[in-house]
PDB file of N, CA and C in Angstrom:
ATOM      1  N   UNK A   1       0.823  -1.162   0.000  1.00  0.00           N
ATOM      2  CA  UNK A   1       0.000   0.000   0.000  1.00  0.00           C
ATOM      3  C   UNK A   1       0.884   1.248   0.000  1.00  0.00           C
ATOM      4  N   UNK A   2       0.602   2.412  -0.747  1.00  0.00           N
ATOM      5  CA  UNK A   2       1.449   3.722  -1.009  1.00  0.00           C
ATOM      6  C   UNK A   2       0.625   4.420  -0.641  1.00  0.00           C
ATOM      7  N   UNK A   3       1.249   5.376  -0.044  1.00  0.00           N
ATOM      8  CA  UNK A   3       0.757   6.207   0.852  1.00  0.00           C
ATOM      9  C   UNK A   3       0.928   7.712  -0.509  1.00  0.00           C
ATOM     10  N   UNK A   4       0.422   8.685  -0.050  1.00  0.00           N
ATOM     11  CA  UNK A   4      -0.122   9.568  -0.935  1.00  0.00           C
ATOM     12  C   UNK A   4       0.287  10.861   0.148  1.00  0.00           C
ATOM     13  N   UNK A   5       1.206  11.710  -0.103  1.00  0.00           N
ATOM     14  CA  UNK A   5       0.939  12.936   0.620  1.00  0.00           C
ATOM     15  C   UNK A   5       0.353  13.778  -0.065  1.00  0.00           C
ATOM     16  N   UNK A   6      -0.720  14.375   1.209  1.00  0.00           N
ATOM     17  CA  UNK A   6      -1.664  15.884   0.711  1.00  0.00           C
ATOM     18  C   UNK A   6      -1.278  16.767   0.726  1.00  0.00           C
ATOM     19  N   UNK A   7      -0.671  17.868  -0.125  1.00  0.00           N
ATOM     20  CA  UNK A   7      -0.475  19.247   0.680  1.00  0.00           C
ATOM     21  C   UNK A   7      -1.474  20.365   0.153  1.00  0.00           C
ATOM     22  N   UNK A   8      -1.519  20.898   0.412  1.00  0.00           N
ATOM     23  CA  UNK A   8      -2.587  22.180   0.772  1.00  0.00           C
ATOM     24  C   UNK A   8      -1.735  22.784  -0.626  1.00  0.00           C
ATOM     25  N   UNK A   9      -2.602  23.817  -1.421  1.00  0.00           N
ATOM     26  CA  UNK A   9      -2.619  24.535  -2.352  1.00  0.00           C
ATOM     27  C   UNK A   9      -2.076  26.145  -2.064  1.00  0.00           C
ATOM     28  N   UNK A  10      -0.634  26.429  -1.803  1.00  0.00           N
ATOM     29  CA  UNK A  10      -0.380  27.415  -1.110  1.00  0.00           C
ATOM     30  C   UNK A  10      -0.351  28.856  -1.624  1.00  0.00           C
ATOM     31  N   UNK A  11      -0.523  28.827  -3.205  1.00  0.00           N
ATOM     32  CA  UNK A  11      -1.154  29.625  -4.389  1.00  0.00           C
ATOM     33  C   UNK A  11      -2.793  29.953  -3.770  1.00  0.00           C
ATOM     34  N   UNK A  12      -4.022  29.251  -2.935  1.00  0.00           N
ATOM     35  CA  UNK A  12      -5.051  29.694  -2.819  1.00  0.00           C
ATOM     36  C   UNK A  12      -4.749  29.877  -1.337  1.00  0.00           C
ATOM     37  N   UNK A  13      -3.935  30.155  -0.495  1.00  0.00           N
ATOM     38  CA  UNK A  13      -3.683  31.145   0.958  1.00  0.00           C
ATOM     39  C   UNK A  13      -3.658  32.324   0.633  1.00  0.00           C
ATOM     40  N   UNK A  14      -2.206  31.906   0.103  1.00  0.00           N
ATOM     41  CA  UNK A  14      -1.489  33.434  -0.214  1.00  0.00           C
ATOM     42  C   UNK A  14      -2.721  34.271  -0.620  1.00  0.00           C
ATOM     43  N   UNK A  15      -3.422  33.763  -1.805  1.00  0.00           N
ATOM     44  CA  UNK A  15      -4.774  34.897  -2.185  1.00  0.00           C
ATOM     45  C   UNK A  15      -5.740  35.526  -1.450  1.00  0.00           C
ATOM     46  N   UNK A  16      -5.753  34.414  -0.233  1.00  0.00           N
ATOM     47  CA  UNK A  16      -7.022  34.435   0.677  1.00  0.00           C
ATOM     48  C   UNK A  16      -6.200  35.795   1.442  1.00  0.00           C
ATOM     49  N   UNK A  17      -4.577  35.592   1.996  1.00  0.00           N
ATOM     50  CA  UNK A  17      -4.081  36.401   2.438  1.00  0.00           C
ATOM     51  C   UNK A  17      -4.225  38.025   2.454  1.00  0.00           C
ATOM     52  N   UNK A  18      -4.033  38.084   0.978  1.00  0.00           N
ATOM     53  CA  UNK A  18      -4.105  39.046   0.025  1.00  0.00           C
ATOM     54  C   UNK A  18      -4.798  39.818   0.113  1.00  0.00           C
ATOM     55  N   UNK A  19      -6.296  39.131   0.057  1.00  0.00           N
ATOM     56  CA  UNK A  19      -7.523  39.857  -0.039  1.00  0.00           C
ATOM     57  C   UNK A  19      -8.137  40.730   1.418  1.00  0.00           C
ATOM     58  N   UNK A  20      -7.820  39.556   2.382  1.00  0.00           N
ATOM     59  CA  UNK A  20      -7.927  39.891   3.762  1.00  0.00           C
ATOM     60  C   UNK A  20      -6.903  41.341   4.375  1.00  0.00           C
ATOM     61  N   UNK A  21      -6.082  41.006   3.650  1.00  0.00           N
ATOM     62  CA  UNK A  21      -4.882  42.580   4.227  1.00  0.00           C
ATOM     63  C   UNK A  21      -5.216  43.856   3.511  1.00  0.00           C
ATOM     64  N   UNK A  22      -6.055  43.902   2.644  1.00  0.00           N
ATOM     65  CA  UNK A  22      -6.266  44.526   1.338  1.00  0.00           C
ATOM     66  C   UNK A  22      -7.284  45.662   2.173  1.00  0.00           C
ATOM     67  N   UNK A  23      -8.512  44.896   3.163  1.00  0.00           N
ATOM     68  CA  UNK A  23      -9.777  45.291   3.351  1.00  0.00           C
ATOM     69  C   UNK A  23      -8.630  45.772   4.986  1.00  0.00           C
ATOM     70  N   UNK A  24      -8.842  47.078   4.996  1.00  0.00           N
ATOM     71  CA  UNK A  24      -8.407  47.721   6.193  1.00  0.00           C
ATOM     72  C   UNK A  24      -9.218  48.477   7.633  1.00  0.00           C
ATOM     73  N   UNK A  25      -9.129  48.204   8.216  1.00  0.00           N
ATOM     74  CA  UNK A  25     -10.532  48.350   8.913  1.00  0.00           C
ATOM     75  C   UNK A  25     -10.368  49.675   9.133  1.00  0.00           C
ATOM     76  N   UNK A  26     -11.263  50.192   9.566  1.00  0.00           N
ATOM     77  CA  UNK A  26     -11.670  51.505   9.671  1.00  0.00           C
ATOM     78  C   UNK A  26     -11.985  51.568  11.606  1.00  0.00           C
ATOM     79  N   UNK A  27     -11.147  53.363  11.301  1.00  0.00           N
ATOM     80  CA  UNK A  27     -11.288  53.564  12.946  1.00  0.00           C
ATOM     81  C   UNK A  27     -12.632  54.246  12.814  1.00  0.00           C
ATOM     82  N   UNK A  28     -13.123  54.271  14.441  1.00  0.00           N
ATOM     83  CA  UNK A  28     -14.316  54.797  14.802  1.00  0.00           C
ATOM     84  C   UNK A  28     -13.889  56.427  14.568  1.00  0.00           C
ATOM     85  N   UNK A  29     -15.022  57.108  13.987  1.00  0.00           N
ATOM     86  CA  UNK A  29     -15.037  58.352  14.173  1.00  0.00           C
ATOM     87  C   UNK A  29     -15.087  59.128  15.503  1.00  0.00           C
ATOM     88  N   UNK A  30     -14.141  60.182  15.494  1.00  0.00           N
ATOM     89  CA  UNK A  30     -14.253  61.187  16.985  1.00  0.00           C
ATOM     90  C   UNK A  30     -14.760  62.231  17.231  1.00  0.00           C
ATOM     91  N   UNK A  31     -15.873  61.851  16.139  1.00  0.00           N
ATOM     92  CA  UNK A  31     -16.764  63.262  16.272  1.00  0.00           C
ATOM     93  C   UNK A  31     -18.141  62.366  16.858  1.00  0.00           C
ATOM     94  N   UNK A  32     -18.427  63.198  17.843  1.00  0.00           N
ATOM     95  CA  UNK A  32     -19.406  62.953  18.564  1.00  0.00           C
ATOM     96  C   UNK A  32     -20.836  63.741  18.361  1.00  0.00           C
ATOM     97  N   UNK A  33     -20.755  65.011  17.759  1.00  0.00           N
ATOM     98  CA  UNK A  33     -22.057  65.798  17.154  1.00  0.00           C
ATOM     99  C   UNK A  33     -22.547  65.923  18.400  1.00  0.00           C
ATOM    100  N   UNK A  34     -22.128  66.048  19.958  1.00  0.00           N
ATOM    101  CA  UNK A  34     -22.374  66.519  20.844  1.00  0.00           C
ATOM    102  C   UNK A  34     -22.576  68.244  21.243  1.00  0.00           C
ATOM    103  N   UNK A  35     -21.560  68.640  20.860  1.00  0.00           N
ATOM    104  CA  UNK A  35     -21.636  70.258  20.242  1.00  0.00           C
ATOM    105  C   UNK A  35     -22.564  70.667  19.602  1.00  0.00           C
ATOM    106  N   UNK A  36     -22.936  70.147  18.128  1.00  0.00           N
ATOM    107  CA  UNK A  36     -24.052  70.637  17.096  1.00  0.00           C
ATOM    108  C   UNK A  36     -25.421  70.339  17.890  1.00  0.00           C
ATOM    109  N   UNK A  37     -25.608  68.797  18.751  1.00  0.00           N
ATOM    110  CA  UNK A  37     -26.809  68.544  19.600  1.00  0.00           C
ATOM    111  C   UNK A  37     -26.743  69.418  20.598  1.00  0.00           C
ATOM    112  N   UNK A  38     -25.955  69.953  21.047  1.00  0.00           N
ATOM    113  CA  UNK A  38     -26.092  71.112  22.493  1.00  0.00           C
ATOM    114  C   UNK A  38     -26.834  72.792  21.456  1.00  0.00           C
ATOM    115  N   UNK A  39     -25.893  72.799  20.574  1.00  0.00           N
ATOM    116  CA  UNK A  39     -26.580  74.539  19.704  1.00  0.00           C
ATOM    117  C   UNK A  39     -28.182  73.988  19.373  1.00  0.00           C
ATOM    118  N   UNK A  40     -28.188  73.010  18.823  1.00  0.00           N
ATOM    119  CA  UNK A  40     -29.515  73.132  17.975  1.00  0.00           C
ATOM    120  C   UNK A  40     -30.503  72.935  19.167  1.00  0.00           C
ATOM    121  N   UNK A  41     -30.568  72.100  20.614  1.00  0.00           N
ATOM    122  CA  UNK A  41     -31.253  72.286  21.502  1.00  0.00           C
ATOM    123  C   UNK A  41     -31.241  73.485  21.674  1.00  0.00           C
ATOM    124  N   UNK A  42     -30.536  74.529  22.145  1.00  0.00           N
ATOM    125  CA  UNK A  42     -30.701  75.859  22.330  1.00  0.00           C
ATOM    126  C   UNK A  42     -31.670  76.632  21.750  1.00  0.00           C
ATOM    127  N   UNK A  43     -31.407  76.348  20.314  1.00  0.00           N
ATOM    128  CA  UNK A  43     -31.918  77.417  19.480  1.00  0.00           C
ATOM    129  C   UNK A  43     -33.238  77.203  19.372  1.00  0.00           C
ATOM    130  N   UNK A  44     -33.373  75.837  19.615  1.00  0.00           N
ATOM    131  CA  UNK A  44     -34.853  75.442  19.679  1.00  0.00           C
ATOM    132  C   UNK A  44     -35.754  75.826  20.659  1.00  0.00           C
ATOM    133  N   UNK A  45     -34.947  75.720  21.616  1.00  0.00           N
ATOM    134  CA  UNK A  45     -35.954  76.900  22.912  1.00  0.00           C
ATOM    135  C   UNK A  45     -35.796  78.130  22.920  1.00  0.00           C
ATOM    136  N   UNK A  46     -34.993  78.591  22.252  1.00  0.00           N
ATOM    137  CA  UNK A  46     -35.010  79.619  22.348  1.00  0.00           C
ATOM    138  C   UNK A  46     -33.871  79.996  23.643  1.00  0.00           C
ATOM    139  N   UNK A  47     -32.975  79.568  24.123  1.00  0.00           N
ATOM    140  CA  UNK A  47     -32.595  79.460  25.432  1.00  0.00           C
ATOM    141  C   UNK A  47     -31.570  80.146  25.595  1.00  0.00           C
ATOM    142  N   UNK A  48     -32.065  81.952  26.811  1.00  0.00           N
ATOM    143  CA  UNK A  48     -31.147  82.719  26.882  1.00  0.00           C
ATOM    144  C   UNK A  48     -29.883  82.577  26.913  1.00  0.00           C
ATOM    145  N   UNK A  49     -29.051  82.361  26.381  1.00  0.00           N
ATOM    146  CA  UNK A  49     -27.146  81.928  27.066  1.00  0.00           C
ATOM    147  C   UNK A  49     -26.250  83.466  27.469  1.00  0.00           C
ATOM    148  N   UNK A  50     -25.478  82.867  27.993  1.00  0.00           N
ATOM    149  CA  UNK A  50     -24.225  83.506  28.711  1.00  0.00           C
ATOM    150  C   UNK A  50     -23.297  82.948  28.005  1.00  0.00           C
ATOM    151  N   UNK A  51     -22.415  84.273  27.001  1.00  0.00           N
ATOM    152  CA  UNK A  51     -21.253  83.479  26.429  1.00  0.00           C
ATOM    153  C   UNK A  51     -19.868  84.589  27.129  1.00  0.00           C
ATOM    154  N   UNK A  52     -18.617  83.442  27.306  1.00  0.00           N
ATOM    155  CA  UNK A  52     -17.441  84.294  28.248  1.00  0.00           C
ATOM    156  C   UNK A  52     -16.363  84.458  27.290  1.00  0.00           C
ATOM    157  N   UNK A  53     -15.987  85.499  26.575  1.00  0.00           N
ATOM    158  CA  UNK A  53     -15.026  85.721  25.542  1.00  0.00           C
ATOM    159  C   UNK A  53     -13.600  85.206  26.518  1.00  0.00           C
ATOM    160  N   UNK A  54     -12.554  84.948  25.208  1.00  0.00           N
ATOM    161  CA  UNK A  54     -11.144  84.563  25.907  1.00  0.00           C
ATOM    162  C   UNK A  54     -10.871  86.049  26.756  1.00  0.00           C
ATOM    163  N   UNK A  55     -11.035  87.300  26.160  1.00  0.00           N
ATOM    164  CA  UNK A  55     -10.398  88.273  26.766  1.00  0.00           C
ATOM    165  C   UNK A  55     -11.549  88.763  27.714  1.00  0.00           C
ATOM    166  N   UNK A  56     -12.532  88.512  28.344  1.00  0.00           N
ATOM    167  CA  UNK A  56     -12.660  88.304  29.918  1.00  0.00           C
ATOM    168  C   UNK A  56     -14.745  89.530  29.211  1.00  0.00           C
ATOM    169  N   UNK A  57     -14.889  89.418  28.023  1.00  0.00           N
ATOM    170  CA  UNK A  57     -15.752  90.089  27.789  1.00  0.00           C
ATOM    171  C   UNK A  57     -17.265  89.176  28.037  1.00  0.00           C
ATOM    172  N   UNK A  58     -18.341  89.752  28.902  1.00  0.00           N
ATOM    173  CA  UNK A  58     -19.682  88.490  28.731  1.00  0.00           C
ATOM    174  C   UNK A  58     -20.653  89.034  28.188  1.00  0.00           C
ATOM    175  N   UNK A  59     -20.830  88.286  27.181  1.00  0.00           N
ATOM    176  CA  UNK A  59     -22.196  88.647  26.339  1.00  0.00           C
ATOM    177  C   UNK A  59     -23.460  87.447  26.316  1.00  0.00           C
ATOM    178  N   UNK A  60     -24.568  88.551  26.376  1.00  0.00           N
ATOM    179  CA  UNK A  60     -25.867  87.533  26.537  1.00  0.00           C
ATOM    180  C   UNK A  60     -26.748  87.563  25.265  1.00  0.00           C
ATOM    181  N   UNK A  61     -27.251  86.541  25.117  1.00  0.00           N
ATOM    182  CA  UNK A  61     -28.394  86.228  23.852  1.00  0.00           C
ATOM    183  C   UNK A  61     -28.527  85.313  23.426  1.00  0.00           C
ATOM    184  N   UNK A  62     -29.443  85.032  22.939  1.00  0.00           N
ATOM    185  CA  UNK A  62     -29.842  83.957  22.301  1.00  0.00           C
ATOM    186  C   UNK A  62     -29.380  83.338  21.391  1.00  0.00           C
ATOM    187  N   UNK A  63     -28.699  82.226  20.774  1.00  0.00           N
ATOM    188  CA  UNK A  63     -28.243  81.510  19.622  1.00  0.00           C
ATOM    189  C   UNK A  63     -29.301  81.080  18.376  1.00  0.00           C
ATOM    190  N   UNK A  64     -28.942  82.324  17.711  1.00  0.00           N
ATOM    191  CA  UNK A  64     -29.758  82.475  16.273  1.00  0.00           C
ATOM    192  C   UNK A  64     -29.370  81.561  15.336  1.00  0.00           C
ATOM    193  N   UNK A  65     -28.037  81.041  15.015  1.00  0.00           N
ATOM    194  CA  UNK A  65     -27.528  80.354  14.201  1.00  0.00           C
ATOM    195  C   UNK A  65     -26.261  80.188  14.236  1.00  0.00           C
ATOM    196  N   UNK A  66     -25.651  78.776  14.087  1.00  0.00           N
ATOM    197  CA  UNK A  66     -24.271  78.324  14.257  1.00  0.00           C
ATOM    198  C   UNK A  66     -23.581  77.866  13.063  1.00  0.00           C
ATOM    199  N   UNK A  67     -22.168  77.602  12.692  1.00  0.00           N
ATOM    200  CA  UNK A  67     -22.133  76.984  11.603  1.00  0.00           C
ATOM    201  C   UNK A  67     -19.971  76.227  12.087  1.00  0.00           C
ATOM    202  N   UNK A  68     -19.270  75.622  11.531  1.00  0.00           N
ATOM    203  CA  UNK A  68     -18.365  75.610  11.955  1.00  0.00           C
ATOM    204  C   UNK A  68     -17.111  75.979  12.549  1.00  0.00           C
ATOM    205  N   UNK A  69     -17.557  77.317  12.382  1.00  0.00           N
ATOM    206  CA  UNK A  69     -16.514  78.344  13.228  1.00  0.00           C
ATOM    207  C   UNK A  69     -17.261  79.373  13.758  1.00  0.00           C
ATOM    208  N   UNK A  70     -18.236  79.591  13.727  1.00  0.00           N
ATOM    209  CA  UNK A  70     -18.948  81.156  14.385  1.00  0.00           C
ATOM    210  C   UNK A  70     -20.535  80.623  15.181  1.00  0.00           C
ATOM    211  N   UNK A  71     -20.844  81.484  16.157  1.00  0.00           N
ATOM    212  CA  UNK A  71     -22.187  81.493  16.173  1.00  0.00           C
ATOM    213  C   UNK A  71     -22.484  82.774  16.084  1.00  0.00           C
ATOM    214  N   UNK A  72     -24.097  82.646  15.971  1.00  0.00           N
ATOM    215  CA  UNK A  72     -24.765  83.791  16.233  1.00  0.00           C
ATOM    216  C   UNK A  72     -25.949  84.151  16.697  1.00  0.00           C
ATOM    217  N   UNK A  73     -25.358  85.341  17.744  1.00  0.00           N
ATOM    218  CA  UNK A  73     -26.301  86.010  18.960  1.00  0.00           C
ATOM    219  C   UNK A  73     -27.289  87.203  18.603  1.00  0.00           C
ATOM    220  N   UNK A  74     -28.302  86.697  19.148  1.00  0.00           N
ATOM    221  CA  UNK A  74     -29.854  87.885  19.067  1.00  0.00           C
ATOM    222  C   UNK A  74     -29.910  88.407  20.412  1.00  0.00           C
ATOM    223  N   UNK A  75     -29.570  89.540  20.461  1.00  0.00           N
ATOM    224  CA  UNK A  75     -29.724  90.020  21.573  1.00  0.00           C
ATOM    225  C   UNK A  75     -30.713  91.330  21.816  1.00  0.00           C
ATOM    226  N   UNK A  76     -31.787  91.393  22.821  1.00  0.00           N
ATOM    227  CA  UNK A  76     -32.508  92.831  23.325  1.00  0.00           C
ATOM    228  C   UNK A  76     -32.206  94.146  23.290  1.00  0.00           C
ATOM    229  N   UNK A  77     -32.022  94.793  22.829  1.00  0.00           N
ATOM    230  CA  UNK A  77     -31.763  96.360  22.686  1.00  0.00           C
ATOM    231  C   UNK A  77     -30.096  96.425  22.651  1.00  0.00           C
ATOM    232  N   UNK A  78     -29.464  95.431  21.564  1.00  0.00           N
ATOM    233  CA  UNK A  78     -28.612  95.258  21.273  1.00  0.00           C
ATOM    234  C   UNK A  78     -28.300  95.220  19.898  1.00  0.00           C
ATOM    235  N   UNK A  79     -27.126  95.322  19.392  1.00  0.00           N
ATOM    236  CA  UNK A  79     -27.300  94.459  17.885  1.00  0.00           C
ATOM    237  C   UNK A  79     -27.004  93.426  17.844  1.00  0.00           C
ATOM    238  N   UNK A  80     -26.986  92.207  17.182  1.00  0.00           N
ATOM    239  CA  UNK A  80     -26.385  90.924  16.804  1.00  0.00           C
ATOM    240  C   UNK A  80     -25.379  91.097  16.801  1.00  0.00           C
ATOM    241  N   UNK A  81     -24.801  89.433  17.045  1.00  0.00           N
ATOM    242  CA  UNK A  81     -23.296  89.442  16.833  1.00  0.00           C
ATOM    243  C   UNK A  81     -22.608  88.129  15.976  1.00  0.00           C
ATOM    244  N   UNK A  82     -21.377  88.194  15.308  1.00  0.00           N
ATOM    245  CA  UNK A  82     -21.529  87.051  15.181  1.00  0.00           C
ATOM    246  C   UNK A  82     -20.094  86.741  15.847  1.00  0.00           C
ATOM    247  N   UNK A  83     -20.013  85.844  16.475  1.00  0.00           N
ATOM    248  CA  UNK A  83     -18.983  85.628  17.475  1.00  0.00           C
ATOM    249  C   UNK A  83     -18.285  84.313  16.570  1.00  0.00           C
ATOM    250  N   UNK A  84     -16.571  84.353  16.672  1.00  0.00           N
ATOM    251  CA  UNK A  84     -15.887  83.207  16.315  1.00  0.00           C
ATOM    252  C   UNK A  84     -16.038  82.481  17.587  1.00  0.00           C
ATOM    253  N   UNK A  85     -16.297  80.882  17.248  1.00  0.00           N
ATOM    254  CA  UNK A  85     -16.222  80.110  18.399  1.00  0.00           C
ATOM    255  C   UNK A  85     -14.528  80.107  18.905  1.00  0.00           C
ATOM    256  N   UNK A  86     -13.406  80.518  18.269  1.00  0.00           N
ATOM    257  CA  UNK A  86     -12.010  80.277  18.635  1.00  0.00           C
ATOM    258  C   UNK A  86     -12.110  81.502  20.093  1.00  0.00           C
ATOM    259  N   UNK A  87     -12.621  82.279  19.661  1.00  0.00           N
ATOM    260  CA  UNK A  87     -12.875  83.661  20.967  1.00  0.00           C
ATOM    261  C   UNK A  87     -13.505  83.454  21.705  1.00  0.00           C
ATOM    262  N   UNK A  88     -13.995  82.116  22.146  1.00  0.00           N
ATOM    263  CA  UNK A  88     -15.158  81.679  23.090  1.00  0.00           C
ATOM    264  C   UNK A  88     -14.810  80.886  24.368  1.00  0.00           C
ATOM    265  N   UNK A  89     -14.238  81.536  25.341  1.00  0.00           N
ATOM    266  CA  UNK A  89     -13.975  80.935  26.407  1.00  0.00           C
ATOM    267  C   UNK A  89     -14.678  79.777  27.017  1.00  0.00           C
ATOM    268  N   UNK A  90     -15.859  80.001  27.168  1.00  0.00           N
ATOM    269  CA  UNK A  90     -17.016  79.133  27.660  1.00  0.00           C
ATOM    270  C   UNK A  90     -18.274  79.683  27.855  1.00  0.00           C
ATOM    271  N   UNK A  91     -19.725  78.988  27.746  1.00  0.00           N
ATOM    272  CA  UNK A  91     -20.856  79.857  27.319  1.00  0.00           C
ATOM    273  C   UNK A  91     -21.873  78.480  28.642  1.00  0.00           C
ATOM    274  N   UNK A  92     -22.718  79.395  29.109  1.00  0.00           N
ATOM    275  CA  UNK A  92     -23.983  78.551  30.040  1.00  0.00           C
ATOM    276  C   UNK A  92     -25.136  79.151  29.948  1.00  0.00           C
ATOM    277  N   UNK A  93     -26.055  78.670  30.114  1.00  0.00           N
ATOM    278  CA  UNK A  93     -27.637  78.965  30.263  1.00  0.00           C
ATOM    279  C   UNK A  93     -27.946  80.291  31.372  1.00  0.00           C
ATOM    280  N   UNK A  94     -28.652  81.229  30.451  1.00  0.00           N
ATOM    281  CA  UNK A  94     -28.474  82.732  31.489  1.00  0.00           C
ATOM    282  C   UNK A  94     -28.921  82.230  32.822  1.00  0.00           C
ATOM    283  N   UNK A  95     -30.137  81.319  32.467  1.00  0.00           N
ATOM    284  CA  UNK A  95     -30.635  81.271  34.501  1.00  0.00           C
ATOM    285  C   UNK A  95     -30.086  80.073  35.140  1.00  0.00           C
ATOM    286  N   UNK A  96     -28.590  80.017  34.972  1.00  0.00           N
ATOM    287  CA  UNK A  96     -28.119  78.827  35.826  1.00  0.00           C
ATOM    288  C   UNK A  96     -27.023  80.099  36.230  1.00  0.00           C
ATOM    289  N   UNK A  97     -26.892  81.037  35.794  1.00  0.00           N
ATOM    290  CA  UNK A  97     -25.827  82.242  36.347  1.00  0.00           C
ATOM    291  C   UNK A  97     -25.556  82.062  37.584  1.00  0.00           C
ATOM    292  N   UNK A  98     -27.026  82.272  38.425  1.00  0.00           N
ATOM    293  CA  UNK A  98     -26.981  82.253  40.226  1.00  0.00           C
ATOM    294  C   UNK A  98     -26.411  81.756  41.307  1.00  0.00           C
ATOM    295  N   UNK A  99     -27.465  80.110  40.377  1.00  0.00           N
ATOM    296  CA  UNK A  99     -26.987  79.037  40.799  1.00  0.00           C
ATOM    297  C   UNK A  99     -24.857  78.185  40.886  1.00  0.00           C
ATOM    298  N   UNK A 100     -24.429  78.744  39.694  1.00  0.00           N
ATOM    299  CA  UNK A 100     -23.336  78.111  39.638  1.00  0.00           C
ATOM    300  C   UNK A 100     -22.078  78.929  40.917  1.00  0.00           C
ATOM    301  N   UNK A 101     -22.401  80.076  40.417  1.00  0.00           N
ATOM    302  CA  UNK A 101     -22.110  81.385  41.578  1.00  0.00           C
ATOM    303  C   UNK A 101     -21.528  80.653  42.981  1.00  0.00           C
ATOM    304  N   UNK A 102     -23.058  80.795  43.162  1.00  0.00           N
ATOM    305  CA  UNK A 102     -22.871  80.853  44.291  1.00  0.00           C
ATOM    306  C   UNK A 102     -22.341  79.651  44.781  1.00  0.00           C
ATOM    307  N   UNK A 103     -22.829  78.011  44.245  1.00  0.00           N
ATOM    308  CA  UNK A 103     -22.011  76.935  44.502  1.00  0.00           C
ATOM    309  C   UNK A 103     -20.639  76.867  44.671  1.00  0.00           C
ATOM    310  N   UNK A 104     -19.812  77.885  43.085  1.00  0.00           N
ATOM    311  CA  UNK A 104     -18.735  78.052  43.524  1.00  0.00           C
ATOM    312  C   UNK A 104     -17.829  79.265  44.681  1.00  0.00           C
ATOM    313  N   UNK A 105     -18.957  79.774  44.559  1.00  0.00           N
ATOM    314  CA  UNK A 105     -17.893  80.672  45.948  1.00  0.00           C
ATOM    315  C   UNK A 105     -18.321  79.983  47.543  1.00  0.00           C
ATOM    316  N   UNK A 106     -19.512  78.662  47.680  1.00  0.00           N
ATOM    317  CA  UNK A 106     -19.750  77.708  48.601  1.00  0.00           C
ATOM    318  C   UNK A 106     -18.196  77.265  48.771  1.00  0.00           C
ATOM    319  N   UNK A 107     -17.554  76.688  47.735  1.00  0.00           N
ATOM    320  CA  UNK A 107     -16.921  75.067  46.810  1.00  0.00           C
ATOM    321  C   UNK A 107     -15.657  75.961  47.729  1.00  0.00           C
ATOM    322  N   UNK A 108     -15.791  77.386  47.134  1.00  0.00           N
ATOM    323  CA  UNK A 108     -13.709  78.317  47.068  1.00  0.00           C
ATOM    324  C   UNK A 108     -13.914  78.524  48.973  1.00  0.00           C
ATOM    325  N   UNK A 109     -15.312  78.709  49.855  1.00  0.00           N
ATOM    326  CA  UNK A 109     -14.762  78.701  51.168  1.00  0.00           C
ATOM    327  C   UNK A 109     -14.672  77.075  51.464  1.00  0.00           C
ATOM    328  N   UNK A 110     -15.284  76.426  51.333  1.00  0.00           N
ATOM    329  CA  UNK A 110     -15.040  75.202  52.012  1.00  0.00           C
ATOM    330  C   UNK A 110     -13.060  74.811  51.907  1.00  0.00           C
ATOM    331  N   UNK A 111     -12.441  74.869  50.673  1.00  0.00           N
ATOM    332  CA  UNK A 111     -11.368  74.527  50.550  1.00  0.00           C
ATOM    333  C   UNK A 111     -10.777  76.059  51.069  1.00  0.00           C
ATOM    334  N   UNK A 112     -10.949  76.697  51.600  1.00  0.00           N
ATOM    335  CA  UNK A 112     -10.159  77.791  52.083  1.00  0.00           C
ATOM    336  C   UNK A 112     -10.148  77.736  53.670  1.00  0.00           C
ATOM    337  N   UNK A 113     -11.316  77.063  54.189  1.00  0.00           N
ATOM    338  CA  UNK A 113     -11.377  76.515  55.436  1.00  0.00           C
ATOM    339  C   UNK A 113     -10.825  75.142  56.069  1.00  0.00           C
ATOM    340  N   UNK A 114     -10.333  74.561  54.421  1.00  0.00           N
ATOM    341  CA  UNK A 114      -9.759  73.306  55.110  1.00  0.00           C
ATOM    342  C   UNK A 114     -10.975  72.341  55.123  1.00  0.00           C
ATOM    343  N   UNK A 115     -12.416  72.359  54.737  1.00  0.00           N
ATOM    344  CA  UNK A 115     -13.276  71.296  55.246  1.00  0.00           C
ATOM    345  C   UNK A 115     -12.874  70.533  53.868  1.00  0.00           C
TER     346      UNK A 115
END
């Protein structure tokens, strides 16, 4: 009896190889559209904001319209503005003003007292 060796067809790996290294996977995107979902809630209520320029200026109004570098503010016996978001220190909801306040000047005695 003769024995018969099998070997594998190493012309149809290599291809399988090929094809498989070919298809590159793709990273997850790092855009979250968390930003665009925070403006367009706004604008939808209508919802007074507080915006804090880098150079220490605060302006109030409403977010009329945003786009990838600017928004823009409607403001009461004011004119509009259109603000670069790069000049935008940080911006909050006008009637949480009070509230954050005062928490933090709570927050600055507690650690000034040591509690």
């Amino acid at each position: 009896m003769t024995r018969k060796l099998i070997r594998p067809n190493f012309s149809e790996i290599k291809e399988k190889m090929a094809k498989s290294s070919n298809k590159k996977k793709t990273h997850p995107s790092y855009e979250t559209y968390a930003e665009n979902y925070y403006y367009l809630k706004q604008m939808n209520k209508k919802t007074p904001m507080v915006i804090v320029c880098k150079d220490g200026e605060i302006l109030e109004g409403v977010i009329e319209w945003y786009d990838k570098n600017c928004i823009k503010i409607t403001r009461e016996n004011a004119p509009n503005l259109l603000i670069y978001k790069s000049s935008i220190k940080y911006m909050y909801k006008q009637n949480e003003k009070k509230g954050n306040i005062e928490k933090d000047k709570n927050n600055d005695n507690k650690t000034d007292k040591g509690e």
